[in-house]
C-alpha atoms as a PDB file:
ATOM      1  CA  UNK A   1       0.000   0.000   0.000  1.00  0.00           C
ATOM      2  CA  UNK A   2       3.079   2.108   0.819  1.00  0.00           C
ATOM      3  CA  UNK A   3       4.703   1.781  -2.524  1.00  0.00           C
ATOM      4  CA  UNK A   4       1.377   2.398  -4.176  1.00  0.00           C
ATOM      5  CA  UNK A   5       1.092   5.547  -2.309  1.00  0.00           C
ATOM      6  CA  UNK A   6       4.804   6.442  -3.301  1.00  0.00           C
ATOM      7  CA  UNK A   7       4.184   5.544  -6.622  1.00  0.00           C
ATOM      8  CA  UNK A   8       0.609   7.618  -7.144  1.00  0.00           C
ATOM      9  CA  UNK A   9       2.306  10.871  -5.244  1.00  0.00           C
ATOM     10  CA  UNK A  10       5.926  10.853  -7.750  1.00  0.00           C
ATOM     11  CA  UNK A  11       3.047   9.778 -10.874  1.00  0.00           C
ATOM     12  CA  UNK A  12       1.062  13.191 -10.010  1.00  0.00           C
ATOM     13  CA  UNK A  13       4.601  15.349  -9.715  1.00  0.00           C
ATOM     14  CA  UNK A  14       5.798  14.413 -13.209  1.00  0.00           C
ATOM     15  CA  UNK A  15       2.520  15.397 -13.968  1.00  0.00           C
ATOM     16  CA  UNK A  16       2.879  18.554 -12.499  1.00  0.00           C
ATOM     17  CA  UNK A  17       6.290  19.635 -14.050  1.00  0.00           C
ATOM     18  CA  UNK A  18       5.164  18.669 -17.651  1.00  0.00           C
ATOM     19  CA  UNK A  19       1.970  20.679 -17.325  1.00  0.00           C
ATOM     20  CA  UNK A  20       4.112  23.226 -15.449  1.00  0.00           C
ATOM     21  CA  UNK A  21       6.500  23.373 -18.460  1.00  0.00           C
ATOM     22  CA  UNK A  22       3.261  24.173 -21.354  1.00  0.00           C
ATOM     23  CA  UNK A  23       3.092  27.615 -22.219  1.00  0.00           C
ATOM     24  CA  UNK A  24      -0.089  29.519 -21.423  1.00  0.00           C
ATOM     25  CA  UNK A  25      -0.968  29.374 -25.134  1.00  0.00           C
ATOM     26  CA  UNK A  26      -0.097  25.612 -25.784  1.00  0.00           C
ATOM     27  CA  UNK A  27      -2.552  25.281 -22.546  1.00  0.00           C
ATOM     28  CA  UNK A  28      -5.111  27.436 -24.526  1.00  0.00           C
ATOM     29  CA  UNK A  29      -4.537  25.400 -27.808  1.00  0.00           C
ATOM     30  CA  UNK A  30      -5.121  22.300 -26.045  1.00  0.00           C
ATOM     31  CA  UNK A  31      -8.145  23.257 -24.611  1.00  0.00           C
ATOM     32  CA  UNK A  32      -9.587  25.146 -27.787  1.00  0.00           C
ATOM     33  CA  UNK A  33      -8.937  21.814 -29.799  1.00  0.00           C
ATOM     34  CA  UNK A  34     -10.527  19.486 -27.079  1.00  0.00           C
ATOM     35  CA  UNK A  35     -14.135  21.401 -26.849  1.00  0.00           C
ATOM     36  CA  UNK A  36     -13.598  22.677 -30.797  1.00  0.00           C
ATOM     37  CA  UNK A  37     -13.653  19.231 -31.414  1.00  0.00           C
ATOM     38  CA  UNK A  38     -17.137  18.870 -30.010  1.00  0.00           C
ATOM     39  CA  UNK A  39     -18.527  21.669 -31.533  1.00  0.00           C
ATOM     40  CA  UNK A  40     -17.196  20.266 -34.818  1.00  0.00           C
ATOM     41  CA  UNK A  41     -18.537  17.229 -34.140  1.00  0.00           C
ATOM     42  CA  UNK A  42     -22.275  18.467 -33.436  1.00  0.00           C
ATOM     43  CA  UNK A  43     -22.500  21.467 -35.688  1.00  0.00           C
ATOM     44  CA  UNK A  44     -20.252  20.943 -38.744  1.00  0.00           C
ATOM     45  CA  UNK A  45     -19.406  16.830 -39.228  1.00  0.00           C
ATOM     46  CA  UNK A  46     -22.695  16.123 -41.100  1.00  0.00           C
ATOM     47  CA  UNK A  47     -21.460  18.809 -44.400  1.00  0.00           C
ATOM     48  CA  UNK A  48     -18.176  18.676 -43.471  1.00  0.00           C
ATOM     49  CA  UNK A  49     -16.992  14.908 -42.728  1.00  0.00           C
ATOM     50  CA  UNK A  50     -15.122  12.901 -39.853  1.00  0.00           C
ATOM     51  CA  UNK A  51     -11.706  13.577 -41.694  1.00  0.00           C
ATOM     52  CA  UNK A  52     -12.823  17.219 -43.506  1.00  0.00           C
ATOM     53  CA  UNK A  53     -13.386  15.764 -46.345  1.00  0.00           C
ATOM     54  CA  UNK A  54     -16.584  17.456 -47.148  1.00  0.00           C
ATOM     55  CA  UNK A  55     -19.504  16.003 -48.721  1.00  0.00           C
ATOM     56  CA  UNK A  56     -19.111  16.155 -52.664  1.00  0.00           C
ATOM     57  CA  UNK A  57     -20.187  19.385 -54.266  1.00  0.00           C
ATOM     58  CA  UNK A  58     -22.502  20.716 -51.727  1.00  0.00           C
ATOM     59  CA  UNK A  59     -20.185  21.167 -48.721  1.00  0.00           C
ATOM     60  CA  UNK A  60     -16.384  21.788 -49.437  1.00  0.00           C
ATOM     61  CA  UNK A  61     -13.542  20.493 -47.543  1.00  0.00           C
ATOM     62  CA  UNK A  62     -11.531  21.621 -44.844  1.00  0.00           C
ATOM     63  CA  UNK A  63      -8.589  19.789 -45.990  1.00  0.00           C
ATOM     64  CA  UNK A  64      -7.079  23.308 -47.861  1.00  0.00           C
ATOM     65  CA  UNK A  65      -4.295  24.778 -45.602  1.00  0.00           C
ATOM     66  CA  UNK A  66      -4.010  27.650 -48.807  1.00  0.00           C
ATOM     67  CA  UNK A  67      -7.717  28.341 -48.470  1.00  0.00           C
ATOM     68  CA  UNK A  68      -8.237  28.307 -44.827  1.00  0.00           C
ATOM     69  CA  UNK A  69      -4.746  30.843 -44.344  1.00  0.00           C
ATOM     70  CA  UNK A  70      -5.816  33.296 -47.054  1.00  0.00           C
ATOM     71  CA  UNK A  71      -9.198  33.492 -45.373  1.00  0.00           C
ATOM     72  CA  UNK A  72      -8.270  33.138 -42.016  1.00  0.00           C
ATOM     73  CA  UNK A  73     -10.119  36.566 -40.703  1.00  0.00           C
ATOM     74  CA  UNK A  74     -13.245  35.314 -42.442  1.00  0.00           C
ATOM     75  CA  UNK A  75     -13.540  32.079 -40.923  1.00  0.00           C
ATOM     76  CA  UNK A  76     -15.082  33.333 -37.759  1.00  0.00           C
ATOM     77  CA  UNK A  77     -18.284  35.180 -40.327  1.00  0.00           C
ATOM     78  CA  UNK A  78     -18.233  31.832 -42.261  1.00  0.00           C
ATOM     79  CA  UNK A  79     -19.069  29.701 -39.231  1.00  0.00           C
ATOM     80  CA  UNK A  80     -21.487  32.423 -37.189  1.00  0.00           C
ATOM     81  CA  UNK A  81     -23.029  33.984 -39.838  1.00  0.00           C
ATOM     82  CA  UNK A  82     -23.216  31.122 -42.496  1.00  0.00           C
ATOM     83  CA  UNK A  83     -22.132  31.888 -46.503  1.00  0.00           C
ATOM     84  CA  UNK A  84     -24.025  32.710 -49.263  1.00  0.00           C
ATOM     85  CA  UNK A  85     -20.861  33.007 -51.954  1.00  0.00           C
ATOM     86  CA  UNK A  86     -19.221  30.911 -54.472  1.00  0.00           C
ATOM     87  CA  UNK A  87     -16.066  29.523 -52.585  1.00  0.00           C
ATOM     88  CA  UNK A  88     -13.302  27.673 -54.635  1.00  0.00           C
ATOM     89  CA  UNK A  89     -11.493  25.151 -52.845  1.00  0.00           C
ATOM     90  CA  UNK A  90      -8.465  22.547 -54.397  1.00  0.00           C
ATOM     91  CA  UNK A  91     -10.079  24.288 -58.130  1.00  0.00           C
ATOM     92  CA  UNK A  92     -13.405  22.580 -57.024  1.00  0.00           C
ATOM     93  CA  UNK A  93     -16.401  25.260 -57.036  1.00  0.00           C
ATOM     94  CA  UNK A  94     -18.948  25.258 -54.175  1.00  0.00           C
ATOM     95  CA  UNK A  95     -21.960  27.134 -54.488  1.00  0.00           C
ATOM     96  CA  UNK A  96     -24.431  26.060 -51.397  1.00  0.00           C
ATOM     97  CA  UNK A  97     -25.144  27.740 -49.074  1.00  0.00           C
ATOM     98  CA  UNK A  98     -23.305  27.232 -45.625  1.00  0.00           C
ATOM     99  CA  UNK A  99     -25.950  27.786 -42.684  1.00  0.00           C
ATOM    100  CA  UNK A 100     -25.338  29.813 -40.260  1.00  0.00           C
ATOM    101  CA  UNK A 101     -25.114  29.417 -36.250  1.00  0.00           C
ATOM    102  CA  UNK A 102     -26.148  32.306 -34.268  1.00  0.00           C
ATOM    103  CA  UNK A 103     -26.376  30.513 -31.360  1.00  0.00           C
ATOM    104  CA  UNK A 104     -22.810  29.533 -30.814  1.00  0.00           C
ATOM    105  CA  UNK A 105     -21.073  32.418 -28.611  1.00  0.00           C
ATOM    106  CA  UNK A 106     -17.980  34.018 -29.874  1.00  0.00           C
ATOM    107  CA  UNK A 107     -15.540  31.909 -27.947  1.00  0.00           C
ATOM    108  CA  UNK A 108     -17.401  28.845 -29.628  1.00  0.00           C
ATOM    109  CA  UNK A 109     -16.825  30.317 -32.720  1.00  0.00           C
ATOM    110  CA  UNK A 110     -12.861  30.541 -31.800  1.00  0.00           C
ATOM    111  CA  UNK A 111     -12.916  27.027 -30.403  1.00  0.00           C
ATOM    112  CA  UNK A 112     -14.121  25.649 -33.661  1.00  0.00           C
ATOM    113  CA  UNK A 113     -11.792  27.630 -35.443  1.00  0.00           C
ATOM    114  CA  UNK A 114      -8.877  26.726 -33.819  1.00  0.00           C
ATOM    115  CA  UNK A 115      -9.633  22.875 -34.150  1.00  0.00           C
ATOM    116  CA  UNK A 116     -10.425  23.244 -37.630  1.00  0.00           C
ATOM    117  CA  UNK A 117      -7.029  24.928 -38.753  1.00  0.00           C
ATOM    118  CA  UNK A 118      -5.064  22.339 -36.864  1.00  0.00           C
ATOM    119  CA  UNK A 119      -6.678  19.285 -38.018  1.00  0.00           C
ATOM    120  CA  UNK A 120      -7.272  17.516 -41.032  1.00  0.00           C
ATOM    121  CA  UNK A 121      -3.526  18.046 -42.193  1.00  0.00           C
ATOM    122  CA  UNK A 122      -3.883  21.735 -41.209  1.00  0.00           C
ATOM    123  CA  UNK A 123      -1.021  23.599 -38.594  1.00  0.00           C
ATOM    124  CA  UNK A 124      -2.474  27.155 -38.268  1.00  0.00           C
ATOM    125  CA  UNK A 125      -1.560  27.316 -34.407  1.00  0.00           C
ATOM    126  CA  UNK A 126      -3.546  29.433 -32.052  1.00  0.00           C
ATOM    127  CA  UNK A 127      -6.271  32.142 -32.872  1.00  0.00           C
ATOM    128  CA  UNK A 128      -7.159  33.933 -29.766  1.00  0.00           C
ATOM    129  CA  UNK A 129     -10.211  34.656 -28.558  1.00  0.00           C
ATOM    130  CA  UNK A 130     -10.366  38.621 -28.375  1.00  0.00           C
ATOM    131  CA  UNK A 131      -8.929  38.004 -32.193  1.00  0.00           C
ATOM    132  CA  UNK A 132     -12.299  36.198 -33.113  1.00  0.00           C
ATOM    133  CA  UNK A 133     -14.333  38.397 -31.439  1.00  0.00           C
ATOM    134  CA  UNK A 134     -12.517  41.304 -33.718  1.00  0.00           C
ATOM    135  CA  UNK A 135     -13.111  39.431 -36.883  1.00  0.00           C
ATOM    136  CA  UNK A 136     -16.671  39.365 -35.697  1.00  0.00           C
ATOM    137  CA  UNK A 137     -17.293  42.280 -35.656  1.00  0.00           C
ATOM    138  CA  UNK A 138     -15.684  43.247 -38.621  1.00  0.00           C
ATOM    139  CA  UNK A 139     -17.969  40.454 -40.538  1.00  0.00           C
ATOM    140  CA  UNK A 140     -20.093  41.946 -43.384  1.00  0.00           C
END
């Protein structure tokens, strides 16, 4: 019982340095991705796929690092406010329209974000908050 004690106290100090050792933002990113993830999963998997791939020509994928970078302030509009434009993605064109979700908060909206940059082959790193709250209010 001793040793098991030993053993479970030294286990949760390792712990401790390694999480001690993540940046604040690698914290954030981690956290972002985790409930991003869930929000992906519930609001954009049925259009957009498991993997990104999308779903043929109605709902494009989000497999396009190029696409996603060059657009990067609009992403936050595109996934509150829906989009009702032509998008081209890997020379495919996609013209449905992408709904919108009102009721998902701005740091939702970031969340998402951030686990859709850095998955599906994408590395975008960390999009603050306060930055997709900016965007937001910038949409048009």
């Amino acid at each position: 019982m001793r040793k098991y004690i030993i053993n479970s106290v030294f286990s949760l100090f390792i712990i401790g340095i390694i999480v001690s050792c993540q940046n604040q933002e690698t914290i954030d990113l981690q956290n972002y991705m985790s409930n991003g993830k869930d929000i992906y999963k519930a609001k954009c998997q049925n259009c957009h796929g498991v993997n990104g791939e999308g779903l043929g020509k109605l709902a494009p994928p989000l497999t396009d690092s190029v696409f996603l970078k060059v657009n990067k302030a609009r992403l936050a509009c595109f996934i509150k406010n829906g989009a009702n434009e032509s998008l081209i993605i890997h020379g495919q064109e996609y013209k449905e329209k992408m709904p919108a979700f009102p009721e998902l908060a701005d740091i939702d909206v970031a969340q998402v974000m951030v686990f859709i940059t850095n998955s599906f082959g994408n590395k975008q790193g960390f999009v603050p908050y306060s930055k997709v709250s900016k965007d937001l209010q910038d949409c048009k």
